[in-house]
PDB file of N, CA and C in Angstrom:
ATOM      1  N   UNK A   1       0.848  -1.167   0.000  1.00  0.00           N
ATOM      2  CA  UNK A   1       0.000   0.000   0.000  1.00  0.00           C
ATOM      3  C   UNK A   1       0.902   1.241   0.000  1.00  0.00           C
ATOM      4  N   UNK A   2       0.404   2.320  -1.084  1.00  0.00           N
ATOM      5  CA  UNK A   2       1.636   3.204  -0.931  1.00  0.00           C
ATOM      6  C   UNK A   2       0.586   4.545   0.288  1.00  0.00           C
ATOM      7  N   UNK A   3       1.161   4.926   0.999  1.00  0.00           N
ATOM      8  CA  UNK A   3       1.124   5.891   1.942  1.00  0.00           C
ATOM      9  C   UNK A   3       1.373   7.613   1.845  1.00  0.00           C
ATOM     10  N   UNK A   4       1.080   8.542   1.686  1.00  0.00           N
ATOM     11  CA  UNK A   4       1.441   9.751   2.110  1.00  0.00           C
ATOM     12  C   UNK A   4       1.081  10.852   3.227  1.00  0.00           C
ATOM     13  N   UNK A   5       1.983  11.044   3.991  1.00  0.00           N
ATOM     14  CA  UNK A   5       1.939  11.978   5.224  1.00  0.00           C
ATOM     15  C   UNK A   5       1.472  13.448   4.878  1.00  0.00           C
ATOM     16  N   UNK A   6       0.872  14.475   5.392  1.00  0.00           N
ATOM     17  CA  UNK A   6       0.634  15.903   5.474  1.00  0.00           C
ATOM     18  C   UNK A   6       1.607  16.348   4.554  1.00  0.00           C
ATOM     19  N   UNK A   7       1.731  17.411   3.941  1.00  0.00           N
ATOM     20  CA  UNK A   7       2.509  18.784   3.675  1.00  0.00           C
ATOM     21  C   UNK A   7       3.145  19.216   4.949  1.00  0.00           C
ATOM     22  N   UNK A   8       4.205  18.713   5.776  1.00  0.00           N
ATOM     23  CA  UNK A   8       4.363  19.801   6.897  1.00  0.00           C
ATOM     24  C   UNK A   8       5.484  19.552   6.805  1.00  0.00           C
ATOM     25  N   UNK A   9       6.339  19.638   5.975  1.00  0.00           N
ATOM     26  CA  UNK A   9       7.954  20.317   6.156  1.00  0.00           C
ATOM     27  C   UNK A   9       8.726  21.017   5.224  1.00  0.00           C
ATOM     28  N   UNK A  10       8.568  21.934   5.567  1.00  0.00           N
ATOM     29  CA  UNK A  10       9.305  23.066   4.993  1.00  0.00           C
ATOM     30  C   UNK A  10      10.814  23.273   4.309  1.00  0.00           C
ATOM     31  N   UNK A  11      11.032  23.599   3.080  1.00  0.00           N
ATOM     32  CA  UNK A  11      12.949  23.694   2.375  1.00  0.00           C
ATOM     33  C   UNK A  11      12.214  24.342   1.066  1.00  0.00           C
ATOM     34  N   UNK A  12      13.208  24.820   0.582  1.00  0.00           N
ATOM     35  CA  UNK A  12      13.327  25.545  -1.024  1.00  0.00           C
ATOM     36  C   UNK A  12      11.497  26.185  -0.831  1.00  0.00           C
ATOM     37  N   UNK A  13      11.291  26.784  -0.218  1.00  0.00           N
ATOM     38  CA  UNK A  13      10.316  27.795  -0.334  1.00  0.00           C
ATOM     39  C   UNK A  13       9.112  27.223  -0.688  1.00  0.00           C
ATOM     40  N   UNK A  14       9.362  25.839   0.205  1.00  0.00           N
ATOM     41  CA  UNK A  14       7.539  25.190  -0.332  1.00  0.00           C
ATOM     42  C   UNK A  14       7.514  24.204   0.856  1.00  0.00           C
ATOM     43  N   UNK A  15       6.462  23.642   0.909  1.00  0.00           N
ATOM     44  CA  UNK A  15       6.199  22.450   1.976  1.00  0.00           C
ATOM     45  C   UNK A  15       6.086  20.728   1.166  1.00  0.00           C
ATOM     46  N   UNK A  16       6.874  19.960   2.312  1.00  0.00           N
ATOM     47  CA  UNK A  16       6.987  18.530   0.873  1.00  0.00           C
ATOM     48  C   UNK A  16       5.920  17.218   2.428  1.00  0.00           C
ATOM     49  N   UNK A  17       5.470  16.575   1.324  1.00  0.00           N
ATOM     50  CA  UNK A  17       5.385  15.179   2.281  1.00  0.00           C
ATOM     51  C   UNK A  17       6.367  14.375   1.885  1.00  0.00           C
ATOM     52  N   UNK A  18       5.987  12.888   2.663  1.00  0.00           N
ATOM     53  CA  UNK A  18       6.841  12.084   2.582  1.00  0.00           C
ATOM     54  C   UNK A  18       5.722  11.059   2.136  1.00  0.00           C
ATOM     55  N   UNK A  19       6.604   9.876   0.499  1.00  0.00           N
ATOM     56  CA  UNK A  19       5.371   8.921   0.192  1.00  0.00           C
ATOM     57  C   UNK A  19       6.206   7.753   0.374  1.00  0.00           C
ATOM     58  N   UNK A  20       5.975   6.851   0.877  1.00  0.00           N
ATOM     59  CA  UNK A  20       6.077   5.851   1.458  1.00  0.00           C
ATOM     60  C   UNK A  20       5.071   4.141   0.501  1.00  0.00           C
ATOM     61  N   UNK A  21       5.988   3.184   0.901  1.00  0.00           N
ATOM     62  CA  UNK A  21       4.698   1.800   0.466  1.00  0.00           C
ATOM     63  C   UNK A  21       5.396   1.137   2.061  1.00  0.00           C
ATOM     64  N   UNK A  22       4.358   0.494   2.435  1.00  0.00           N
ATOM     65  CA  UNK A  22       4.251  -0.762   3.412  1.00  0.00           C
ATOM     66  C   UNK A  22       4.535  -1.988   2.671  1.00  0.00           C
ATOM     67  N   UNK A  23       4.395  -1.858   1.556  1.00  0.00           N
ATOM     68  CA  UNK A  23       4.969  -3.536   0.587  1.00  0.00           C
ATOM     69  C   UNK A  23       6.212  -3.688   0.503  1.00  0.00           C
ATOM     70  N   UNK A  24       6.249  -2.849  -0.656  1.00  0.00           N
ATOM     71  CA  UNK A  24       8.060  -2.722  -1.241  1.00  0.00           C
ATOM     72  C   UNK A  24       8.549  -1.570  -2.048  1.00  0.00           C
ATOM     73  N   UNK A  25      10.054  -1.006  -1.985  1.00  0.00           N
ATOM     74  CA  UNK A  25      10.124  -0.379  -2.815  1.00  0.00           C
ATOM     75  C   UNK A  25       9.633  -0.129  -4.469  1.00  0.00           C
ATOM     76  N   UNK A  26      10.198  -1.219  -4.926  1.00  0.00           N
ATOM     77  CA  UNK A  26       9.373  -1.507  -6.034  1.00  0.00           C
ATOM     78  C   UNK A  26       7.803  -1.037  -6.425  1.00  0.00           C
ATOM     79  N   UNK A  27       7.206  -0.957  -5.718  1.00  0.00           N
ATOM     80  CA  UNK A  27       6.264  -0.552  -5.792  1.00  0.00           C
ATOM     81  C   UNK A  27       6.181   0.790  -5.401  1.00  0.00           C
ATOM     82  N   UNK A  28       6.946   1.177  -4.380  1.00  0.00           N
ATOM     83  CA  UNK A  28       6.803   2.897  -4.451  1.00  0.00           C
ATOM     84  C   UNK A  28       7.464   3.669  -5.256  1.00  0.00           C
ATOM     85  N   UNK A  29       8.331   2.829  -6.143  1.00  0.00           N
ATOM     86  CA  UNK A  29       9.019   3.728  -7.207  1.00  0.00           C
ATOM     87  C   UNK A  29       8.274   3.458  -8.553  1.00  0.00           C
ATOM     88  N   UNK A  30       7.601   2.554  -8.612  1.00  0.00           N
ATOM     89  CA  UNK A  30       6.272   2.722  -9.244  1.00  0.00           C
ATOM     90  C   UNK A  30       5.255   3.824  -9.436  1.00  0.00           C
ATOM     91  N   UNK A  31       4.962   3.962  -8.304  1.00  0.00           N
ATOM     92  CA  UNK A  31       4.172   4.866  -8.122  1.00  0.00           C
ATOM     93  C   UNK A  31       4.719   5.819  -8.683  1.00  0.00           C
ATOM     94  N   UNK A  32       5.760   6.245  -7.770  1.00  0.00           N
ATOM     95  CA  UNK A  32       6.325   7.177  -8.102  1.00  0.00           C
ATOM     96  C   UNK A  32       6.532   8.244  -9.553  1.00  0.00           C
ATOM     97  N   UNK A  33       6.834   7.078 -10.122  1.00  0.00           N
ATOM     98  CA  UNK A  33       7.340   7.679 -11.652  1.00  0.00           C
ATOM     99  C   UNK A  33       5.688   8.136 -12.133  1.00  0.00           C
ATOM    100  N   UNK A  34       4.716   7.059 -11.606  1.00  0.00           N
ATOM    101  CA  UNK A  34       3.569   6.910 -12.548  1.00  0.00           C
ATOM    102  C   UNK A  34       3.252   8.661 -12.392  1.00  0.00           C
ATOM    103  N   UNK A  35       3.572   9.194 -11.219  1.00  0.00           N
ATOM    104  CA  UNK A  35       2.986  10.711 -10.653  1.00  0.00           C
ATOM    105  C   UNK A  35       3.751  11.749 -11.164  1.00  0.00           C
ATOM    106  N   UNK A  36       5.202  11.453 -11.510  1.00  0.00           N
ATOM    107  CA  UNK A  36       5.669  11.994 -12.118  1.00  0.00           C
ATOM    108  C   UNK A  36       6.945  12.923 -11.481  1.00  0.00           C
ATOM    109  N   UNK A  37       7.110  12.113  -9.992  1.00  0.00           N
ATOM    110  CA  UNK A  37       7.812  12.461  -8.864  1.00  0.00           C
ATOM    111  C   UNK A  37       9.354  11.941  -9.368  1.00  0.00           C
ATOM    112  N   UNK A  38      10.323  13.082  -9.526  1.00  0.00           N
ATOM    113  CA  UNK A  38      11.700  12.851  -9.879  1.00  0.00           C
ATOM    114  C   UNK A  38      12.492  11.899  -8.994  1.00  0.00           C
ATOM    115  N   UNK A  39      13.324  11.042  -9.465  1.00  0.00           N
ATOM    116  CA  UNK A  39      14.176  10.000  -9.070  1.00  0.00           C
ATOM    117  C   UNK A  39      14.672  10.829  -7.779  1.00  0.00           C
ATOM    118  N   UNK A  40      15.195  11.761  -8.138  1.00  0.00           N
ATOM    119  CA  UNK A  40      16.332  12.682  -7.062  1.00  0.00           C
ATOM    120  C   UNK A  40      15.528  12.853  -5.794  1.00  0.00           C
ATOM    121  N   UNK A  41      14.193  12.410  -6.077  1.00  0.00           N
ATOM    122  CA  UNK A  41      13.262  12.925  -4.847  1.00  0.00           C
ATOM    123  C   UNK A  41      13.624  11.578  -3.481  1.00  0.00           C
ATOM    124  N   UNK A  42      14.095  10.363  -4.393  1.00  0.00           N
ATOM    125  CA  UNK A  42      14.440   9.332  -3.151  1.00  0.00           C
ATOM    126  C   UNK A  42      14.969   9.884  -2.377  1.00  0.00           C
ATOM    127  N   UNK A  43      14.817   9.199  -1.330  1.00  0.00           N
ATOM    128  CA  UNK A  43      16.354   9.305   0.008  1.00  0.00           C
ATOM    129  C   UNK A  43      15.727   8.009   0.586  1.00  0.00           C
ATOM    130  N   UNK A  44      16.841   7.180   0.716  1.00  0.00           N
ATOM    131  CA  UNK A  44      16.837   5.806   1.430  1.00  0.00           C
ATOM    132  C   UNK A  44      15.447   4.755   1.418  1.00  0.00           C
ATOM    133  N   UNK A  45      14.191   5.344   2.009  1.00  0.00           N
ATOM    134  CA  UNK A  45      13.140   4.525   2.071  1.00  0.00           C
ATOM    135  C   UNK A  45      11.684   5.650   1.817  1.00  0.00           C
ATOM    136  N   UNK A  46      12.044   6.770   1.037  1.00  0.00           N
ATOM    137  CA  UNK A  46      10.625   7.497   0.943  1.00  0.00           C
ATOM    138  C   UNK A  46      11.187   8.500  -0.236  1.00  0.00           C
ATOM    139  N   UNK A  47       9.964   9.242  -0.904  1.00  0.00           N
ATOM    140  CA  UNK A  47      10.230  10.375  -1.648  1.00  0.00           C
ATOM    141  C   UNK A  47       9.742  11.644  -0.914  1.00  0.00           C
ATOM    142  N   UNK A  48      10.913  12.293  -1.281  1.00  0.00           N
ATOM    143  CA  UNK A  48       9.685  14.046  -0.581  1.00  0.00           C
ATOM    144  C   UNK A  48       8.744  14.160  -1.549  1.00  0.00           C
ATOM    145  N   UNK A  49       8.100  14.548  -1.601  1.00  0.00           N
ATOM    146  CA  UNK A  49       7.272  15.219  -2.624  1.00  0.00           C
ATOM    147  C   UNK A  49       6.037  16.575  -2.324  1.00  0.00           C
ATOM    148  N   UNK A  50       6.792  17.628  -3.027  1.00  0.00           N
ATOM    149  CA  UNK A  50       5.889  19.029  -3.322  1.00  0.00           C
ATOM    150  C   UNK A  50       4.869  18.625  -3.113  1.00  0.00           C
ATOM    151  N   UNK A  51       4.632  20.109  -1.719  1.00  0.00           N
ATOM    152  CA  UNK A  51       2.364  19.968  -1.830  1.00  0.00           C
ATOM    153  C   UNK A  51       1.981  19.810  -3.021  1.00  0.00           C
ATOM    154  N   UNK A  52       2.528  20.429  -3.922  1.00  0.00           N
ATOM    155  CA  UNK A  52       1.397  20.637  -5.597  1.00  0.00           C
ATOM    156  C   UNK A  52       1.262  19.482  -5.731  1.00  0.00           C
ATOM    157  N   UNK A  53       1.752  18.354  -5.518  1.00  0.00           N
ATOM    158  CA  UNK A  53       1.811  17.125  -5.585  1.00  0.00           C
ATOM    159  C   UNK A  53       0.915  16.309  -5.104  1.00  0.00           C
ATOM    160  N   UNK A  54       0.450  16.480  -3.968  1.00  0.00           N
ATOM    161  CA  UNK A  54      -0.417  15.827  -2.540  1.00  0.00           C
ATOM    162  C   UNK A  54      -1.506  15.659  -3.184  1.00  0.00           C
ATOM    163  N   UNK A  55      -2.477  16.158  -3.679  1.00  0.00           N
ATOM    164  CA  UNK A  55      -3.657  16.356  -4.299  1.00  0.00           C
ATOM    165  C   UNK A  55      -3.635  15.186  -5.304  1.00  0.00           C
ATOM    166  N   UNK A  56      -3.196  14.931  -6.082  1.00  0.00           N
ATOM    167  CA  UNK A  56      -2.686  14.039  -6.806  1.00  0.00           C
ATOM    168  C   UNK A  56      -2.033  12.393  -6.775  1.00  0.00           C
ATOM    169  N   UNK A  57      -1.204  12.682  -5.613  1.00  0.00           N
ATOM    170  CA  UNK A  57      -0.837  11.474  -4.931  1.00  0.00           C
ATOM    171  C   UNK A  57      -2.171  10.795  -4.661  1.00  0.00           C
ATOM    172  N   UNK A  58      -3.229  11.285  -3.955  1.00  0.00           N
ATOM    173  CA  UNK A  58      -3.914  10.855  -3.470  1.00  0.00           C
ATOM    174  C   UNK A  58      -5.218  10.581  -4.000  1.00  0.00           C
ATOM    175  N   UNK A  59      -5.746  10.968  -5.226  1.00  0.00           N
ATOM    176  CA  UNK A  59      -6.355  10.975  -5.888  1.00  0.00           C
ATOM    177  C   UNK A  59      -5.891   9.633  -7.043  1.00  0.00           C
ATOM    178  N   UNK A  60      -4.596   9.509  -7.112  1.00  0.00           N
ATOM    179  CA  UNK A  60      -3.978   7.916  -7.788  1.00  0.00           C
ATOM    180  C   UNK A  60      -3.944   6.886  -6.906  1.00  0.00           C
ATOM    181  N   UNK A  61      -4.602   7.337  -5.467  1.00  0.00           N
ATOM    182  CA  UNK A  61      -4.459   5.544  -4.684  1.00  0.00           C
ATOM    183  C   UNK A  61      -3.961   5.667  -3.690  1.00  0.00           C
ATOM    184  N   UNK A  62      -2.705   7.124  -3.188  1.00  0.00           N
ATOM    185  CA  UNK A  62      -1.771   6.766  -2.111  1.00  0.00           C
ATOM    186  C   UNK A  62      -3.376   6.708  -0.781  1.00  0.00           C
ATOM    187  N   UNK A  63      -2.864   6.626   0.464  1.00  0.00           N
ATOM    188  CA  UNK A  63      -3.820   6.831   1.565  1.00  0.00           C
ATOM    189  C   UNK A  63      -2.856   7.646   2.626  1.00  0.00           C
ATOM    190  N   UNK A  64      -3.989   8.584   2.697  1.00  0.00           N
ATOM    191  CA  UNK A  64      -3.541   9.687   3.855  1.00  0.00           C
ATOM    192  C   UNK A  64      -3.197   8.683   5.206  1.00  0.00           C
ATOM    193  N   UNK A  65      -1.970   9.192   5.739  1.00  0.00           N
ATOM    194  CA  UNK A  65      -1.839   9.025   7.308  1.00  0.00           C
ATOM    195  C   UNK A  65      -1.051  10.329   7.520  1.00  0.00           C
ATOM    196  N   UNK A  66      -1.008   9.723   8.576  1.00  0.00           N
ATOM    197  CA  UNK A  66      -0.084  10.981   9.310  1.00  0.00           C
ATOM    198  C   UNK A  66       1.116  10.714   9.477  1.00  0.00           C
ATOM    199  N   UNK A  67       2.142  11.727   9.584  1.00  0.00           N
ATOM    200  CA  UNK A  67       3.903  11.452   9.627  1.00  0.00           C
ATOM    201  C   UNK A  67       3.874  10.124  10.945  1.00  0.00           C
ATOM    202  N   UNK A  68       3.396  10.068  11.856  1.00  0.00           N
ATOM    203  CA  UNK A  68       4.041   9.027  12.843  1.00  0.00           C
ATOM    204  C   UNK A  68       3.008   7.909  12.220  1.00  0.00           C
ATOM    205  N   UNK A  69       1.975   7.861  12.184  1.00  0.00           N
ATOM    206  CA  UNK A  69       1.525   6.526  11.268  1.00  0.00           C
ATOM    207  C   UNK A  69       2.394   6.109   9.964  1.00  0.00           C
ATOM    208  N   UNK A  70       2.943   7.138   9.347  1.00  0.00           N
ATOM    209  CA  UNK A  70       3.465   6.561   8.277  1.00  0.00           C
ATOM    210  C   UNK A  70       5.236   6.130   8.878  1.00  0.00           C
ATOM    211  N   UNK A  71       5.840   6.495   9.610  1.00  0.00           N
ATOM    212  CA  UNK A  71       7.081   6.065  10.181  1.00  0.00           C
ATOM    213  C   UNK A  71       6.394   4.926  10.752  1.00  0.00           C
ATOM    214  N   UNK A  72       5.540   4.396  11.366  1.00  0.00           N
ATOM    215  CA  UNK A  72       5.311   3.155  12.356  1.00  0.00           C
ATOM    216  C   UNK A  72       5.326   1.762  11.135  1.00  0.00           C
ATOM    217  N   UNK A  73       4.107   2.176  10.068  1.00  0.00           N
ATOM    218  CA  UNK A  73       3.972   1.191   9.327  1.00  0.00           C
ATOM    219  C   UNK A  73       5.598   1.211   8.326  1.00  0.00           C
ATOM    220  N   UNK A  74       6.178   1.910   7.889  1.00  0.00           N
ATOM    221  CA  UNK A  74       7.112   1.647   7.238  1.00  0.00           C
ATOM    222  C   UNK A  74       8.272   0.346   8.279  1.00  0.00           C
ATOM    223  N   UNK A  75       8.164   1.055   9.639  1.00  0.00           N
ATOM    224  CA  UNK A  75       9.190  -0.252  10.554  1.00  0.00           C
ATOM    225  C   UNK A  75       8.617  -1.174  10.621  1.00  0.00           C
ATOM    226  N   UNK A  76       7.010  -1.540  10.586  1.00  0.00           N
ATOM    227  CA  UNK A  76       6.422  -2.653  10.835  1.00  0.00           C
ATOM    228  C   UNK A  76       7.059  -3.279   9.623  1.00  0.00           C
ATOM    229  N   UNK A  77       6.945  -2.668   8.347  1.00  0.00           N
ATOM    230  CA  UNK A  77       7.284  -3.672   6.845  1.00  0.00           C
ATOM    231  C   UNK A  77       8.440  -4.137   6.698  1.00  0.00           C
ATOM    232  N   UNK A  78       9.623  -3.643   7.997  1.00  0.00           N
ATOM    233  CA  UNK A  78      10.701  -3.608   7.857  1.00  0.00           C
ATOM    234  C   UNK A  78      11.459  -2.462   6.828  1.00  0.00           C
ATOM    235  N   UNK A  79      10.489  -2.079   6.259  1.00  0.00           N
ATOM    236  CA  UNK A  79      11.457  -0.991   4.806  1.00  0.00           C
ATOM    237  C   UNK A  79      12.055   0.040   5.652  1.00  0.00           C
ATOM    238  N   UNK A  80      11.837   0.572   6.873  1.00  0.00           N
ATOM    239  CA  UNK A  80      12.683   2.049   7.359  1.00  0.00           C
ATOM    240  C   UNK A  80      14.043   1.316   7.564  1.00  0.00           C
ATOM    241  N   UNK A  81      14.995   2.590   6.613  1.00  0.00           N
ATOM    242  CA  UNK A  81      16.169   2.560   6.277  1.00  0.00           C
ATOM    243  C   UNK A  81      16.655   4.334   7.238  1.00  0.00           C
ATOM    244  N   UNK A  82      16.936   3.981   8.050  1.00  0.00           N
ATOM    245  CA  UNK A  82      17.652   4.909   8.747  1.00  0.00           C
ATOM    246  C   UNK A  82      18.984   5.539   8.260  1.00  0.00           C
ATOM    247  N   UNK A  83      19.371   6.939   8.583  1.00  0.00           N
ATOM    248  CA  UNK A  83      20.517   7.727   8.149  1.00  0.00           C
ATOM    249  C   UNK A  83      21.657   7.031   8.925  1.00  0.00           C
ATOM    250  N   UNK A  84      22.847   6.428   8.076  1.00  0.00           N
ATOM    251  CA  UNK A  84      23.357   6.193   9.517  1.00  0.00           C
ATOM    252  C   UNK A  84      24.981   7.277   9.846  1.00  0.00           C
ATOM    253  N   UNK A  85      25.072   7.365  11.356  1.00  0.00           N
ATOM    254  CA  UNK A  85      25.985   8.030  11.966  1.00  0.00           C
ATOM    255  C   UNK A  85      27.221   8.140  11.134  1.00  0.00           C
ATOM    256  N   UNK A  86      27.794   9.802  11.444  1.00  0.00           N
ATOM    257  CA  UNK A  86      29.027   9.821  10.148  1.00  0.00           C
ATOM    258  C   UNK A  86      30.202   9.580  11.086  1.00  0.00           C
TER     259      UNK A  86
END
């Protein structure tokens, strides 16, 4: 199931969510492309993706949660890929 959190974090003069799958990557980079969300948008286990975006995400299938629902189910699937220490 692919997932997206609120608009609530702020960089480059806009607000991004985070889209997420509980399955597999594979499938969220699926999605991904299908929306039209740039490669560069990965980082480890999610894409940011522009509010202009949100509307859209969600209207193709993703399902609203919220940022700590969507961090819980990503560890349940095992997919959270943490930053690790430099």
């Amino acid at each position: 199931m692919i997932l997206i959190d609120p608009p609530g974090v702020p960089a480059h003069g806009r607000m991004w969510s985070h889209l997420v799958s509980d399955s597999s990557l594979e499938e969220l980079h699926t999605f991904a492309r299908a929306l039209g969300v740039p490669e560069r948008g990965f980082e480890r286990d999610h894409y940011d993706v522009p509010d202009r975006l949100y509307a859209a995400a969600v209207a193709a299938g993703a399902v609203p949660v919220s940022s700590r629902e969507l961090v819980v189910r990503l560890t349940e699937a095992g997919l959270r890929r943490r930053k690790r220490a430099r």
